[in-house]
Protein backbone atom coordinates (compact mmCIF):
# COMPACT_ATOMS: atom_id res chain seq x y z
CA UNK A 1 -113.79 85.97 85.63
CA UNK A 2 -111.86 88.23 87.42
CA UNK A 3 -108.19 87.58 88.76
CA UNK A 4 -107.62 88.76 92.27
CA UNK A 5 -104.89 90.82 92.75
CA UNK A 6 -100.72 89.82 93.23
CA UNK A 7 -99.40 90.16 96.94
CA UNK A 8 -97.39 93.29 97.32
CA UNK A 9 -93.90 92.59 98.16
CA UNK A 10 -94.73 93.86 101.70
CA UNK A 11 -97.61 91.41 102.57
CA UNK A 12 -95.58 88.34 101.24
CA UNK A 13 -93.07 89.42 103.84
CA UNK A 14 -95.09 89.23 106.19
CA UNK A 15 -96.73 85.69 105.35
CA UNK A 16 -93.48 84.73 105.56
CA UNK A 17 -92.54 85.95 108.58
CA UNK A 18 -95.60 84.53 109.69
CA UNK A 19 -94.52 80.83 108.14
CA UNK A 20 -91.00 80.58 110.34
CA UNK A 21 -93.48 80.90 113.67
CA UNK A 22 -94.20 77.15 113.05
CA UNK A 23 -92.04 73.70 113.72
CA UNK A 24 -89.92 73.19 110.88
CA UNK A 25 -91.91 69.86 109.93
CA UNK A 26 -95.01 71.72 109.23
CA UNK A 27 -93.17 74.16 107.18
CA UNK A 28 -91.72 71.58 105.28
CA UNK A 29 -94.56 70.08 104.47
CA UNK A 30 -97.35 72.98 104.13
CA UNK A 31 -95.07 76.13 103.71
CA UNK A 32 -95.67 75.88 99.81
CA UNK A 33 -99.10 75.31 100.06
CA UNK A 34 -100.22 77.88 102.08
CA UNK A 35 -97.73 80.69 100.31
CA UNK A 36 -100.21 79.49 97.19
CA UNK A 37 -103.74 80.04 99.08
CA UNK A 38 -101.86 83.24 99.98
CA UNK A 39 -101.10 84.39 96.57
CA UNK A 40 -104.66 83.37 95.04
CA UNK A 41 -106.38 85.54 98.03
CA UNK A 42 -103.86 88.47 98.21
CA UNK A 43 -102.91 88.02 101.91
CA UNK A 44 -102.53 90.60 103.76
CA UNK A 45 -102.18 91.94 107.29
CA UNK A 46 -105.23 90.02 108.74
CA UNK A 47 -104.05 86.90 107.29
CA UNK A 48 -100.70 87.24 108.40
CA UNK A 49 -102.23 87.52 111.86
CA UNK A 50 -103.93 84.74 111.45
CA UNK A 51 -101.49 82.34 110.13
CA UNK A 52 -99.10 83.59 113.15
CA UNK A 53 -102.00 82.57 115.78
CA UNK A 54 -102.37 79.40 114.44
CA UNK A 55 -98.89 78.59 115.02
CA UNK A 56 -99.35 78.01 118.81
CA UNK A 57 -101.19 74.61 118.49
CA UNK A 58 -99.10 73.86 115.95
CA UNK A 59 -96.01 73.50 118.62
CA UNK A 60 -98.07 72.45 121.20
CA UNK A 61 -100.12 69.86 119.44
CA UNK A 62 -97.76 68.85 116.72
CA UNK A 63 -99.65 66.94 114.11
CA UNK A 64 -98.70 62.70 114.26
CA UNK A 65 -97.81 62.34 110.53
CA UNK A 66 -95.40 65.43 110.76
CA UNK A 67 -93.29 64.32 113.50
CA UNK A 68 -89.76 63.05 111.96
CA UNK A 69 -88.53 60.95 114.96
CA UNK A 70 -84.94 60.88 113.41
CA UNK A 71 -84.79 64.69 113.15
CA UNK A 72 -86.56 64.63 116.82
CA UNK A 73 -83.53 62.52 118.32
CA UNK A 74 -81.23 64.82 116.68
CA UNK A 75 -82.33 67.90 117.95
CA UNK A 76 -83.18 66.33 121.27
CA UNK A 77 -79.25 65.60 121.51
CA UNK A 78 -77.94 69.02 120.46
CA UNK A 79 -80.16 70.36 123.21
CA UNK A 80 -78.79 68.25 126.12
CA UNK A 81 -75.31 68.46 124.75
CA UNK A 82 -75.45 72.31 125.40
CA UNK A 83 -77.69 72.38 128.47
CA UNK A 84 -75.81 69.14 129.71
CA UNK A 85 -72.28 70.46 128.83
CA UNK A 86 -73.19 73.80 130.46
CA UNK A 87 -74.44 72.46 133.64
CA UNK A 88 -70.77 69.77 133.81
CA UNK A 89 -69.27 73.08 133.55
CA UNK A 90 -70.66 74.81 136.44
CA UNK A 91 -70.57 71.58 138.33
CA UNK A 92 -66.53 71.65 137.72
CA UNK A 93 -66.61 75.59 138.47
CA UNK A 94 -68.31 74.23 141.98
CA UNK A 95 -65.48 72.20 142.54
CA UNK A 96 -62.69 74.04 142.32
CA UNK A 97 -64.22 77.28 144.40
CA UNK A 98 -64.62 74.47 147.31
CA UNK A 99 -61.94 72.34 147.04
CA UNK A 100 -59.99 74.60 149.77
CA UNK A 101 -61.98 74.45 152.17
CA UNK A 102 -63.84 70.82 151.63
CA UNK A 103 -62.20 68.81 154.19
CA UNK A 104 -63.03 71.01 157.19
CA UNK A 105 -66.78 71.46 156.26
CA UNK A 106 -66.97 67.61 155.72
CA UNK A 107 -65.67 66.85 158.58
CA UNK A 108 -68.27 68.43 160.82
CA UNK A 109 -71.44 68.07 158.08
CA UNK A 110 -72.36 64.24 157.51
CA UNK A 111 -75.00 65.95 154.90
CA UNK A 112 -72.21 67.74 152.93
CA UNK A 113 -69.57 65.13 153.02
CA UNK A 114 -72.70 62.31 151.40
CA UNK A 115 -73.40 65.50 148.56
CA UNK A 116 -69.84 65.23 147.93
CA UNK A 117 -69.92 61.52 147.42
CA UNK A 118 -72.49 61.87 145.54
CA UNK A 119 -71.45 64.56 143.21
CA UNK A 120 -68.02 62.77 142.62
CA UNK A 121 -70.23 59.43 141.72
CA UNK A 122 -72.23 61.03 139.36
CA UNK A 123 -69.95 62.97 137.63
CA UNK A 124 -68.11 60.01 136.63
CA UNK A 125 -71.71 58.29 135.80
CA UNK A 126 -72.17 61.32 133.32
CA UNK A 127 -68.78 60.64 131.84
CA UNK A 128 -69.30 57.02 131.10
CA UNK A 129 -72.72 57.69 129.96
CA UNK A 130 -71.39 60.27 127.32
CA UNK A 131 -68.54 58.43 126.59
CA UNK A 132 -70.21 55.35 125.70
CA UNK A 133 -73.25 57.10 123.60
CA UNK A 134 -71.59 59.80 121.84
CA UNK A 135 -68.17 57.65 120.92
CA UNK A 136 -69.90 55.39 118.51
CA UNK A 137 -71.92 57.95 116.76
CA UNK A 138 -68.80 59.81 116.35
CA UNK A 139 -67.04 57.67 114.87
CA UNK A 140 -69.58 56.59 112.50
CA UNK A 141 -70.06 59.99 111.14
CA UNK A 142 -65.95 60.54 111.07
CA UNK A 143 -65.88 57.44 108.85
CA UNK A 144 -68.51 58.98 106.84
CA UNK A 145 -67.36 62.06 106.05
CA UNK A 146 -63.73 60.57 105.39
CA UNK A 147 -65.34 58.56 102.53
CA UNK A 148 -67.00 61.36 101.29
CA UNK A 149 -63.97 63.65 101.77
CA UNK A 150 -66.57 66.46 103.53
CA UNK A 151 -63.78 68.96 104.64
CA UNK A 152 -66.06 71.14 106.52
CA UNK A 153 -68.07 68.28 108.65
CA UNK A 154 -64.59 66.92 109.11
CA UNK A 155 -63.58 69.76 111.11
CA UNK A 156 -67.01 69.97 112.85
CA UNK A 157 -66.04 66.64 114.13
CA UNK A 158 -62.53 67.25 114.79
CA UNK A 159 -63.43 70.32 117.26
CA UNK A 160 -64.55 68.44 120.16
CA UNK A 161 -60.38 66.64 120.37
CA UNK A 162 -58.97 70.23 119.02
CA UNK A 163 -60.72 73.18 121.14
CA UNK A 164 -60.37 70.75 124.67
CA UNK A 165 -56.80 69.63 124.25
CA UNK A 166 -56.07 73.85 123.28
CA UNK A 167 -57.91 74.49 126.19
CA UNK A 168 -56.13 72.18 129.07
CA UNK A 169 -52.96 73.66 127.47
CA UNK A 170 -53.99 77.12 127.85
CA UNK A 171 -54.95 75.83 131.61
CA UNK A 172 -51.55 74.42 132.06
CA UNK A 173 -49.45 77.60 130.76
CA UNK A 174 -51.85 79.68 133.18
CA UNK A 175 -51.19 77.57 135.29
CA UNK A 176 -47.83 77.38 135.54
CA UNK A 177 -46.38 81.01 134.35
CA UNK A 178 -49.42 82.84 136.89
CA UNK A 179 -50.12 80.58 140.06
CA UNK A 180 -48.62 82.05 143.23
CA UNK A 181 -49.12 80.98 146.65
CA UNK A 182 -52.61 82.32 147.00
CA UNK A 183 -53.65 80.99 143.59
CA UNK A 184 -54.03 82.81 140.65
CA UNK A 185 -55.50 86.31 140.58
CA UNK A 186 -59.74 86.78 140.42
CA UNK A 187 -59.31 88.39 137.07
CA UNK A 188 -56.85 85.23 135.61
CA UNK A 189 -59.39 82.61 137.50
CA UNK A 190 -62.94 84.46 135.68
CA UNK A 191 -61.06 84.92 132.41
CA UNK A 192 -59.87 81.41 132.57
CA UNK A 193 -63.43 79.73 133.57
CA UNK A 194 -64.88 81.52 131.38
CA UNK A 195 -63.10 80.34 128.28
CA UNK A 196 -63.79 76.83 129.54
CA UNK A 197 -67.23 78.01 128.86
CA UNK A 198 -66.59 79.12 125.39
CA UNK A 199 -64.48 76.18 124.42
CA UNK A 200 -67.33 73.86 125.66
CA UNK A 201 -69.69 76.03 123.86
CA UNK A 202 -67.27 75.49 120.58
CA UNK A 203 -67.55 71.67 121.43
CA UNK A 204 -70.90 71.53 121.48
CA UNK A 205 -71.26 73.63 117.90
CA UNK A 206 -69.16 71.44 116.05
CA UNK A 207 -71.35 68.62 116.78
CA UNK A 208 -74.56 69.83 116.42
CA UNK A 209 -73.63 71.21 112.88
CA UNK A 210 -72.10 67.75 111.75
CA UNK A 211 -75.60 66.01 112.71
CA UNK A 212 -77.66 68.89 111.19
CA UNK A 213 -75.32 68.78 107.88
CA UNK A 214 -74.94 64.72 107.53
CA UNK A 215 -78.43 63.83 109.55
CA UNK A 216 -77.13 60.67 110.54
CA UNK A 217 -79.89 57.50 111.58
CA UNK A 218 -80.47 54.55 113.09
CA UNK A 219 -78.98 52.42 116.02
CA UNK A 220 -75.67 54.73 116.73
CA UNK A 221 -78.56 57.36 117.09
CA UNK A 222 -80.77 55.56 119.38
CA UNK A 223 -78.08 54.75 121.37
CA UNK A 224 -76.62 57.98 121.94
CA UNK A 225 -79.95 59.69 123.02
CA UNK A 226 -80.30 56.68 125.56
CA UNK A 227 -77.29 57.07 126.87
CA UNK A 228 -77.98 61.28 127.07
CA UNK A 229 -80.86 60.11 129.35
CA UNK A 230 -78.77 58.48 131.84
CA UNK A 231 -76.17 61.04 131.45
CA UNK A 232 -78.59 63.98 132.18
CA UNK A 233 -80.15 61.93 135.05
CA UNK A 234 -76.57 61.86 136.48
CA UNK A 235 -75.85 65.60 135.55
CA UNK A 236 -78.78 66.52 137.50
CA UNK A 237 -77.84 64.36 140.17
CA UNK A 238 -74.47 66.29 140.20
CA UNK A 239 -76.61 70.19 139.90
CA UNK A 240 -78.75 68.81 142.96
CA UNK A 241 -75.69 67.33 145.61
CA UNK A 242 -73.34 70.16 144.47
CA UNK A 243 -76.08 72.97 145.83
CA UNK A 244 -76.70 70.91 148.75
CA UNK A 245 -73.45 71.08 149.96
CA UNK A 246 -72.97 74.77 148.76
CA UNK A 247 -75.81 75.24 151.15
CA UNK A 248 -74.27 73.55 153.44
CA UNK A 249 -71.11 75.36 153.14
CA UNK A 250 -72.46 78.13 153.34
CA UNK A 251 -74.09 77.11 157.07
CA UNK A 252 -70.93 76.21 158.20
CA UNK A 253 -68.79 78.71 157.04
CA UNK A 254 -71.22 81.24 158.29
CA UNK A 255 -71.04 79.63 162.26
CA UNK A 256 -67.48 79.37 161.75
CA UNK A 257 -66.48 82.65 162.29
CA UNK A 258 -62.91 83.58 161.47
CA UNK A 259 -63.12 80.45 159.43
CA UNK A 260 -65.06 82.61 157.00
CA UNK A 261 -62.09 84.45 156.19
CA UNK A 262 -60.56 81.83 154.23
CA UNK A 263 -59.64 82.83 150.55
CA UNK A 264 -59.98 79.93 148.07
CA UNK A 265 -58.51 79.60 144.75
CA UNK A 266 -57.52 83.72 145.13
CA UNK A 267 -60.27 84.96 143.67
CA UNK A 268 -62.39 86.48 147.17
CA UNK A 269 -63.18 85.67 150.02
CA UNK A 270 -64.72 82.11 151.09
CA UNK A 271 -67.93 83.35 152.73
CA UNK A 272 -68.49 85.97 149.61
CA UNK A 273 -68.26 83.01 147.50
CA UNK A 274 -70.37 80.98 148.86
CA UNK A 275 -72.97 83.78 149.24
CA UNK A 276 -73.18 84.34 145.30
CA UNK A 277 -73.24 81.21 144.60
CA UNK A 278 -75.82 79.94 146.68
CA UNK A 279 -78.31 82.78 145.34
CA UNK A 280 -77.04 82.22 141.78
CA UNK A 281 -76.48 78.40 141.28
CA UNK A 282 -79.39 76.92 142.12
CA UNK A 283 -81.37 79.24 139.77
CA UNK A 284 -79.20 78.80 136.62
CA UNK A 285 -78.63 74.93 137.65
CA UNK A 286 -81.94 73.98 137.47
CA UNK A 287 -82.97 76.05 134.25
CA UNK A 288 -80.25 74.24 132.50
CA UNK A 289 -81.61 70.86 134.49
CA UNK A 290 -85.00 71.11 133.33
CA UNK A 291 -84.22 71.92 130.12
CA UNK A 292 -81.92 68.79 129.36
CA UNK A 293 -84.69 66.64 130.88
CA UNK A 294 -87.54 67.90 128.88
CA UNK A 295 -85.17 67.17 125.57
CA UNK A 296 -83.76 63.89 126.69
CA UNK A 297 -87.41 62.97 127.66
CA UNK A 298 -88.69 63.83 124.04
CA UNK A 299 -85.36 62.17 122.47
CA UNK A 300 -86.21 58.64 124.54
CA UNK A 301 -89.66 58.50 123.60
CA UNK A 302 -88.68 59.19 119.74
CA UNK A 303 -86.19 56.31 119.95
CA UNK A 304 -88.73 54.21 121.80
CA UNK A 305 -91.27 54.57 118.90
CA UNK A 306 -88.85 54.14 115.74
């Protein structure tokens, strides 16, 4: 009986390569198995291929008995934490860039002044919602890793009370030491937002590596990707009234003339704000919206069926 040949180092690479196209729960469970059919037949280029194709109804059609919902609501949070945090971000950018100028389109727009409403309401919705979910299972992994004395996931945990508070001090220096009469200058106001969007980003890594390092379960769980369904309903909410009235800001700063003119929070001019935005919001808005729903979607019907 013959013995078929070893896998070159080069074609187990590849079978490997291969193996990471698939959803971690099938690797876990058939990675070893199918490295050893590999090794008895010698692999090869062909059955790299193969193996690769196979890994598109693997993520489309994920296979019952694989599907971990615990791991599911885990990863269905990290996702609308980012995409969620992300799109409260550019909400808050929205804000400010039309907070000069908000009374006197309100006044004459009965659509933008009810966007407005609605944006404020659902904002605070969002908060709540967060709030309310993500407290408990906060706390019950802080308590955790304090018994366990896990310096590293303490320090995950501790970033989303360190990087904010840093960052509304470095907003209050800036503040203070650089705002003139017309505001602070465009370069101060982008570098600014911007690290908003880095410490949020910060935020939201802290967290997602203290659940992927301590895998925490049951109700605190459930209850935090329920209440990321209400808060990414509200988010969205938020992403659809604030480009309604940037549309309609945009109407009425455009018939207003001189109006137009305006400068708002000294970084350009009103109508060339309103411009970019209105061509650039909507399109990043509702990538990051349709990404937190598909998650939070997948997250509630785990939680459902545990």
């Amino acid at each position: 009986m013959t013995t078929p040949p070893a896998p070159r180092p080069g074609k187990a690479r590849l079978a490997r390569a291969a193996l990471r196209l698939y959803p971690p729960a099938w690797r876990a469970r058939y990675s070893d198995e199918v490295l050893a059919l590999l090794d008895d037949t010698g692999g090869g280029l062909a059955a790299a291929v193969g193996l690769a194709w196979r890994a598109v109804p693997a993520w489309i059609c994920p296979a019952r008995q694989l599907h971990d919902r615990d791991a599911r609501m885990r990863a269905s949070l990290g996702t609308v934490l980012v995409s969620g945090a992300m799109l409260a971000g550019m909400c808050l950018v929205f804000d400010q860039l039309t907070f000069g100028f908000r009374d006197w389109v309100m006044h004459g727009s009965p659509l933008v002044a009810g966007a407005h409403a609605i944006f404020d309401a659902a904002m605070a919705v969002c908060a709540v919602a967060a709030a309310a979910g993500g407290l408990p299972l906060w706390l019950v992994m802080l308590r955790r890793v304090r018994r366990e004395h896990r310096a590293r996931e303490t320090a995950y945990l501790l970033l989303p009370v360190v990087v904010p508070g840093a960052y509304l001090a470095t907003v209050a220096t800036v503040d203070r030491l650089l705002n003139g009469p017309f505001g602070v200058s465009p370069w101060v106001f982008l570098a600014v937002r911007l690290l908003g969007f880095c410490a949020a980003a910060m935020t939201c890594a802290g967290l997602i590596l203290a659940m992927r390092r301590l895998r925490p379960r049951g109700p605190a769980v459930k209850l935090a990707v329920r209440a990321a369904g209400v808060a990414t309903a509200a988010i969205v909410a938020a992403a659809t009234a604030s480009a309604t009235a940037f549309t309609g800001t945009y109407l009425a700063l455009a018939l207003g003339g001189g109006r137009g003119r305006v400068y708002v929070t000294g970084v350009m001019p009103a109508h060339a704000q309103i411009v970019l935005m209105a061509t650039a919001y909507p399109a990043v808005a509702a990538a990051l919206a349709m990404t937190a729903i598909v998650s939070a979607r997948r997250g509630t019907r785990a939680a459902r069926s545990s």
